[in-house]
Protein backbone atom coordinates (compact mmCIF):
# COMPACT_ATOMS: atom_id res chain seq x y z
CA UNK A 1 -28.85 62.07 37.75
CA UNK A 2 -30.67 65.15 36.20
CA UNK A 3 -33.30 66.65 38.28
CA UNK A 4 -36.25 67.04 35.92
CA UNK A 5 -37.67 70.04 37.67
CA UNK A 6 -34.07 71.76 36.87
CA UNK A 7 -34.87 70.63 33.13
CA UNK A 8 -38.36 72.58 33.47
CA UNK A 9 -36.71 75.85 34.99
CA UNK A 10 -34.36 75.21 32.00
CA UNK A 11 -36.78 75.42 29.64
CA UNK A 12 -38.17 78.76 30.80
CA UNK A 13 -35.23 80.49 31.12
CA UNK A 14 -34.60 79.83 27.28
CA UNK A 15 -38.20 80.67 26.49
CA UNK A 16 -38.15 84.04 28.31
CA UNK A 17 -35.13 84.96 28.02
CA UNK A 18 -34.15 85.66 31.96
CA UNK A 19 -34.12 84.29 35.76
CA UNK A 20 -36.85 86.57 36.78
CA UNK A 21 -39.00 86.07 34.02
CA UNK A 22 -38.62 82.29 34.07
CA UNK A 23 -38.94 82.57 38.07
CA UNK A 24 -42.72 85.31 37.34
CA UNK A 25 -43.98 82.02 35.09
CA UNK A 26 -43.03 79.29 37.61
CA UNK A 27 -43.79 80.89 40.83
CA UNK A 28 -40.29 81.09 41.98
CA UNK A 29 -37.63 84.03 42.88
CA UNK A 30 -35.09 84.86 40.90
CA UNK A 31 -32.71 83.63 43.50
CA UNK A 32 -34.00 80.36 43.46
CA UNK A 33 -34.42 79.66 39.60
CA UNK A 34 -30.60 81.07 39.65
CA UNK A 35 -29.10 78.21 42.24
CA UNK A 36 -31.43 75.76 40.40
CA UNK A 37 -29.20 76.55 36.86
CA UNK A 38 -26.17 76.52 38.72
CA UNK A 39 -27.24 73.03 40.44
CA UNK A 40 -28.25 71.81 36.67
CA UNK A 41 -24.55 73.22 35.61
CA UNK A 42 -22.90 70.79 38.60
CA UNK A 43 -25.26 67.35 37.18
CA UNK A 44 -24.27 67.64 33.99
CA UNK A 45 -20.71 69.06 33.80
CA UNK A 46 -21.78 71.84 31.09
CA UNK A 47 -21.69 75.40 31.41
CA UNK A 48 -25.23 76.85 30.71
CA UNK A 49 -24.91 80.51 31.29
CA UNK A 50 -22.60 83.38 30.44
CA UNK A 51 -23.69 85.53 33.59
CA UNK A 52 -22.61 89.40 33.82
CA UNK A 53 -23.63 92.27 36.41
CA UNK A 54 -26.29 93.52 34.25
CA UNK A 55 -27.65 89.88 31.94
CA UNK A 56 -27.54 86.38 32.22
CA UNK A 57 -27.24 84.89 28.46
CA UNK A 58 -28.16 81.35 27.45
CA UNK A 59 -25.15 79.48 25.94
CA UNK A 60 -25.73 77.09 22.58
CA UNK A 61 -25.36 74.14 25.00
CA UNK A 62 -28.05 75.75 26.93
CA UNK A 63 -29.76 75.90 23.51
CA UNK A 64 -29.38 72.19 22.82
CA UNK A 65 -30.10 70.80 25.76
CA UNK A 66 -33.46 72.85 26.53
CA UNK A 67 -34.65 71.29 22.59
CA UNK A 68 -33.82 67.74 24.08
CA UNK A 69 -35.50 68.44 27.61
CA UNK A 70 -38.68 69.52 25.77
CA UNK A 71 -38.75 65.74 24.17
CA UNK A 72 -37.84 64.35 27.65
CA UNK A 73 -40.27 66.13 30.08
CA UNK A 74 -43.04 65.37 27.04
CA UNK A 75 -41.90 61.42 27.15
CA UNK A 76 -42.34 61.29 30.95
CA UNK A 77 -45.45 63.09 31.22
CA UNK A 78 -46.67 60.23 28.86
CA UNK A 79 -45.25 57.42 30.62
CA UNK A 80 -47.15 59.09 33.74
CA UNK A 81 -50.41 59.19 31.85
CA UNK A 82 -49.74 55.63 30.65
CA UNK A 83 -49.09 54.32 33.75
CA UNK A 84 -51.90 56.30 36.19
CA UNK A 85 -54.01 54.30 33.04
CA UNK A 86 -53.16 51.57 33.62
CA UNK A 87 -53.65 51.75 37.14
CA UNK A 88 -57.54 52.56 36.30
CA UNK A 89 -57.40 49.67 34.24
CA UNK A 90 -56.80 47.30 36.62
CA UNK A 91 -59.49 48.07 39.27
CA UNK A 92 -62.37 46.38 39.34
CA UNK A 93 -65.83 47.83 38.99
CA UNK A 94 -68.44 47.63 41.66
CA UNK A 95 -72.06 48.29 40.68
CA UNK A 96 -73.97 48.82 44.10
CA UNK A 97 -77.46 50.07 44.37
CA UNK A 98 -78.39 51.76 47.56
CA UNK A 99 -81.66 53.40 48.86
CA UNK A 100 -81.04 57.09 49.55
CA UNK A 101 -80.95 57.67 52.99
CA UNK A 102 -77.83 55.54 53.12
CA UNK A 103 -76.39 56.67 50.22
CA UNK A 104 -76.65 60.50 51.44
CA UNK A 105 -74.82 59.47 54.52
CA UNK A 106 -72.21 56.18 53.26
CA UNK A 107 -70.87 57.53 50.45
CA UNK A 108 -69.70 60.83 51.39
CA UNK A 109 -67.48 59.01 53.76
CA UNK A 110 -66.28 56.29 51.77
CA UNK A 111 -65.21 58.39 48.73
CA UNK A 112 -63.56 61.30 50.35
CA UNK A 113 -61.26 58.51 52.41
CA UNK A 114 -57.50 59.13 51.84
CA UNK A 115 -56.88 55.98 50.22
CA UNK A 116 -60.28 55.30 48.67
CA UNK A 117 -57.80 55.65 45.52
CA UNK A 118 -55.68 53.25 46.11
CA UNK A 119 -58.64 50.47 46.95
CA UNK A 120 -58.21 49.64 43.44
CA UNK A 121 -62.59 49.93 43.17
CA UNK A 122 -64.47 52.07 40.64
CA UNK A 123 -67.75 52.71 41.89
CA UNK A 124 -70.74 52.85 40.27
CA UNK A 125 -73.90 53.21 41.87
CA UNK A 126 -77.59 53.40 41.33
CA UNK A 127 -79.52 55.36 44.07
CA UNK A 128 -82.94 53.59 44.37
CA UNK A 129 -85.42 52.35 46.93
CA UNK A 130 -84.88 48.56 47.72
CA UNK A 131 -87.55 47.06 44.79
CA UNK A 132 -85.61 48.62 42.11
CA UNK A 133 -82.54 47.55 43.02
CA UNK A 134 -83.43 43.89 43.83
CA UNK A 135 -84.68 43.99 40.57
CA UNK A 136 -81.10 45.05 39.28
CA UNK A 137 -79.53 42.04 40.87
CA UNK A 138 -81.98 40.12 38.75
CA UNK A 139 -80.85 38.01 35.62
CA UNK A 140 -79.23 40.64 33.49
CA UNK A 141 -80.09 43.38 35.61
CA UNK A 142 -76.24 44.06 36.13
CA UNK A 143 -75.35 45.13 40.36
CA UNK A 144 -73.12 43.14 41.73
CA UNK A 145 -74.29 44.02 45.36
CA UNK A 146 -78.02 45.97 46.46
CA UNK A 147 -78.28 47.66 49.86
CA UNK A 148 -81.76 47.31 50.88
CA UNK A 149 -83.60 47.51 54.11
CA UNK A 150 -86.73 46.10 55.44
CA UNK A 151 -89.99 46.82 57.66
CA UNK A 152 -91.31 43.89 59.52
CA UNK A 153 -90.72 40.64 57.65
CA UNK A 154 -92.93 41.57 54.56
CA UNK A 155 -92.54 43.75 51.20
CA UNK A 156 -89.31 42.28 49.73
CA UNK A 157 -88.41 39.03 47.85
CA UNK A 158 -85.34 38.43 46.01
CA UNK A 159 -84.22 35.16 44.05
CA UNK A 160 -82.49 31.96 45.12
CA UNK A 161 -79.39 32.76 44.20
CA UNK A 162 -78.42 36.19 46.38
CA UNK A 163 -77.06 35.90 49.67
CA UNK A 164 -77.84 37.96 52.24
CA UNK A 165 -75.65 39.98 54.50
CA UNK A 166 -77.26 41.53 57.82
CA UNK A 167 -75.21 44.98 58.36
CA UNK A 168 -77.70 46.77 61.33
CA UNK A 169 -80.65 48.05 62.41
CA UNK A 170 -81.83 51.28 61.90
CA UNK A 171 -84.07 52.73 64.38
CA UNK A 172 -87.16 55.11 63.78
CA UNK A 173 -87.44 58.27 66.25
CA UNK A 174 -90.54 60.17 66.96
CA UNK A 175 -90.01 64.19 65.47
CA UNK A 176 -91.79 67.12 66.22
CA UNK A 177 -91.64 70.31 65.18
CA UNK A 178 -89.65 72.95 67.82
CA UNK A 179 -92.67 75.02 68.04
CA UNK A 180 -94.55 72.78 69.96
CA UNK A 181 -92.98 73.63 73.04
CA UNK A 182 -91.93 69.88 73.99
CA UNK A 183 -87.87 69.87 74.85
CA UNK A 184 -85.88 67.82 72.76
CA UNK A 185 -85.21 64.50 74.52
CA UNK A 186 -88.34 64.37 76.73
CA UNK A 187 -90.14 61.08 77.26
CA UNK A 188 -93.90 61.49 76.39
CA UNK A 189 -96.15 58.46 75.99
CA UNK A 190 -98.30 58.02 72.77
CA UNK A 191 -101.39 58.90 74.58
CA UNK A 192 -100.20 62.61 74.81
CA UNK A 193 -99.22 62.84 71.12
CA UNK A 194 -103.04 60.97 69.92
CA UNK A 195 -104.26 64.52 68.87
CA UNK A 196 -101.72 65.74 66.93
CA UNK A 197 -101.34 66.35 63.14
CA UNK A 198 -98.78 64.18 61.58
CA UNK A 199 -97.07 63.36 58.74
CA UNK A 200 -97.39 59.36 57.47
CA UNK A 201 -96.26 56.84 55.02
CA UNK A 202 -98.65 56.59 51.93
CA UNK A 203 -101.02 53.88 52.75
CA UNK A 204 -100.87 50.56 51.30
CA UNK A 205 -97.02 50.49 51.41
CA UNK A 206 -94.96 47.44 53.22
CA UNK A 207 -93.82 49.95 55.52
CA UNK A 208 -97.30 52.24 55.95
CA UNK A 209 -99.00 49.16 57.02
CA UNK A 210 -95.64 48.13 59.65
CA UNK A 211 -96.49 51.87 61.09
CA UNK A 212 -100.15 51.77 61.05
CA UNK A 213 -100.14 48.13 63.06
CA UNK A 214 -97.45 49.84 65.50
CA UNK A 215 -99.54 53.08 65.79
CA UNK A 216 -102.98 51.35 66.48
CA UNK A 217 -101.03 48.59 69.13
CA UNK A 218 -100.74 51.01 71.46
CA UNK A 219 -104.17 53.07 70.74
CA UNK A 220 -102.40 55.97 68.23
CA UNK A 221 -104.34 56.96 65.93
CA UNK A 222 -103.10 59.99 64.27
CA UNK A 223 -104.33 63.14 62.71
CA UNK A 224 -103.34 62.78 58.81
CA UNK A 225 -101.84 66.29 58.71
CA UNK A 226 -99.90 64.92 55.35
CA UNK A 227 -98.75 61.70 53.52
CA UNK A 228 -95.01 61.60 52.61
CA UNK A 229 -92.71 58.81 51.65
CA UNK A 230 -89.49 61.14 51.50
CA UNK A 231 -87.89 61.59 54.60
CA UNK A 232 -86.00 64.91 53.82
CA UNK A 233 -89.96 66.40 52.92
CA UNK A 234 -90.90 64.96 56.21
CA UNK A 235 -88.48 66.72 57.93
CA UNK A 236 -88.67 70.17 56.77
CA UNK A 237 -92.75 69.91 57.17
CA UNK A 238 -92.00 69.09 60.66
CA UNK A 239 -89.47 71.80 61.28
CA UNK A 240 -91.95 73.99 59.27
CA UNK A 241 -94.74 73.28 62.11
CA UNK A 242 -97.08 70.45 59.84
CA UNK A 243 -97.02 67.53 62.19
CA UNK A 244 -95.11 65.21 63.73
CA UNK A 245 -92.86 62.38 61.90
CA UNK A 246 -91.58 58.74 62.49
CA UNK A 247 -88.13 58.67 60.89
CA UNK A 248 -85.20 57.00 60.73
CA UNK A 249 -82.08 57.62 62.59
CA UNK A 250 -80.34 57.69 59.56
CA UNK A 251 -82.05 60.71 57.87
CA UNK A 252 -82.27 62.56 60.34
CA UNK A 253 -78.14 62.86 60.28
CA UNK A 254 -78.35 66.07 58.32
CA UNK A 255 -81.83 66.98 59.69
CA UNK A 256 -83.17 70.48 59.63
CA UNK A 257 -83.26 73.04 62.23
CA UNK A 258 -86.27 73.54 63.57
CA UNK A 259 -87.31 69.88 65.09
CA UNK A 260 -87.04 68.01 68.21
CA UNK A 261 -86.31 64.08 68.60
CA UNK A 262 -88.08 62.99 71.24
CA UNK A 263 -88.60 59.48 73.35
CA UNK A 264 -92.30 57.52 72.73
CA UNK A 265 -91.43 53.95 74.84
CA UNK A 266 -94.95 52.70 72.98
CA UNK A 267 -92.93 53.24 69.46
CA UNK A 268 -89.92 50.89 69.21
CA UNK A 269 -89.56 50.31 65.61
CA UNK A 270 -86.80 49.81 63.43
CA UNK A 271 -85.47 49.03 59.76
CA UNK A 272 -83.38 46.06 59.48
CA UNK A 273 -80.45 47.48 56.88
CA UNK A 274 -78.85 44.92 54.85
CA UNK A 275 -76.75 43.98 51.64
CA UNK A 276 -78.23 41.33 49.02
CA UNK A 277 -75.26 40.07 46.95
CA UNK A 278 -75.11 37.25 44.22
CA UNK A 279 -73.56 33.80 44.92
CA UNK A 280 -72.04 33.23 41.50
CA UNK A 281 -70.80 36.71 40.79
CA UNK A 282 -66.78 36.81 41.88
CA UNK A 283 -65.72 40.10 42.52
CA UNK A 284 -62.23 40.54 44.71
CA UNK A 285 -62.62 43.95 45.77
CA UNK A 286 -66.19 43.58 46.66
CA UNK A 287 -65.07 41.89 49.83
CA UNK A 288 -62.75 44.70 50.45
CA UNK A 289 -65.46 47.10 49.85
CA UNK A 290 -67.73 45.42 51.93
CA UNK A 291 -65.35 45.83 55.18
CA UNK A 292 -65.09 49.26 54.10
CA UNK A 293 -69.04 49.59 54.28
CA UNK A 294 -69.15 47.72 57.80
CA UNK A 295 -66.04 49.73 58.91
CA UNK A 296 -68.50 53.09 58.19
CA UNK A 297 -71.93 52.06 59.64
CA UNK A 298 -70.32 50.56 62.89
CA UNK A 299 -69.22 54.50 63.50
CA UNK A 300 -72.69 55.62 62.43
CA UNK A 301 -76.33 55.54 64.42
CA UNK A 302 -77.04 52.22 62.78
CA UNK A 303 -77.55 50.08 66.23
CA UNK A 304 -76.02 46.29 66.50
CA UNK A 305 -78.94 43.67 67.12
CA UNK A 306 -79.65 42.24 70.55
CA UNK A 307 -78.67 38.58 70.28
């Protein structure tokens, strides 16, 4: 059998007209494009090279066979483009919506996996809180799975025909901002934190009103410092010295410097994180996708439910 790469080296020896100059283009020594010719000389019986102390010259076999190994090399290089082709042909296309909180921290880890290339899944994904997307699961609305989570047992409604797939809670933690002197950690009960500024949900939201019911349940009621429904604002206005925050465990996984998570045993809140997928839409690698997903958030902060 010819060794293709010898082919190559051939082809550059012709083309430049010596070892080192072939060996400069390719990244090789001399030395080494020299045994390569000599190995090519042994696979195909041919001699190649008249060699001398002072030049190495190309013979006309040399000649012909470096016009055929152009064609050759150029014919497999297509059949490896045809193939790799038809290897993207063949997956299947996921369309998953996601809210961003869990998109910033799943899919990081699920396309940088080693053989996320070989899951035969091309991903394409719409990064939107959970009423847009349930709306793309809609008739015509084209996802074939929605990541969504919920506050409380209100604020989202989806059709008859999705299924839904509990994947774990999320839970809220209390933030402050560094500067306020309390250690990160420390238990302090709401009654200490009643005075401060902080930074809340826009009212009138599912989730505001969750908060607001919480907050007032065990006699909170906070200092509007700001009103915020992005959790990556919230955090730098706490780190920044604004006010204090209720977020989720999952933004906070590339929170700033600059905060403190601390323990309020009055505030036990969390989002209930799940996946809303149609009944009658047949998708093989969603399944293996979805293990993939479980495989991820079982390593993460997302907490299993007390049964």
């Amino acid at each position: 059998m010819v060794n293709t790469v010898h082919l190559r080296t051939l082809l550059e020896v012709t083309r430049r007209g010596s070892f080192a100059a072939a060996a400069g283009q390719l990244g090789y020594t001399a030395s080494a494009v020299s045994q390569q010719m000599s190995a090519l000389e042994r696979e195909t019986g041919v001699k190649l090279f008249e060699r001398s102390a002072r030049s190495v010259q190309p013979t006309e076999a040399a000649q012909i066979m470096s016009r055929h190994a152009a064609k050759v090399l150029t014919d497999i290089e297509a059949l490896l483009a045809a193939t790799a082709g038809s290897h993207d042909a063949s997956a299947q296309e996921i369309k998953l919506g996601i809210f961003p909180s869990l998109a910033t921290y799943v899919l990081p880890r699920l396309l940088s996996a080693s053989d996320w290339s070989g899951l035969g899944i091309k991903l394409k994904v719409y990064v939107a809180e959970p009423g847009q997307t349930i709306q793309g699961l809609r008739s015509g609305g084209g996802l074939d799975v929605a990541l969504v989570f919920q506050v409380g047992q209100g604020g989202l409604a989806w059709p008859h025909n999705i299924s839904r797939q509990w994947l774990g809670d999320d839970n809220y933690r209390v933030v402050l901002p560094q500067s306020w002197g309390i250690r990160h950690g420390a238990t302090v009960t709401a009654s200490q934190l009643a005075e401060m500024p902080w930074i809340m949900h826009h009212p009138g939201t599912s989730d505001a009103t969750v908060i607001e019911r919480l907050f007032a349940s065990c006699d909170l009621h906070p200092r509007v410092a700001a009103y915020c429904d992005d959790f990556n604002a919230s955090l730098a206005m706490a780190a920044s010295g604004l006010g204090a925050a209720l977020v989720p465990e999952l933004a906070l996984q590339n929170g700033p410097d600059g905060i403190v998570v601390i323990d309020v045993p009055e505030v036990r809140l969390a989002r209930n994180i799940f996946a809303l997928l149609l009944n009658d839409r047949q998708n093989p690698r969603l399944d293996v996708f979805m293990d993939r997903l479980s495989g991820i958030l079982h390593e993460s902060s997302i907490a299993p439910r007390r049964r």
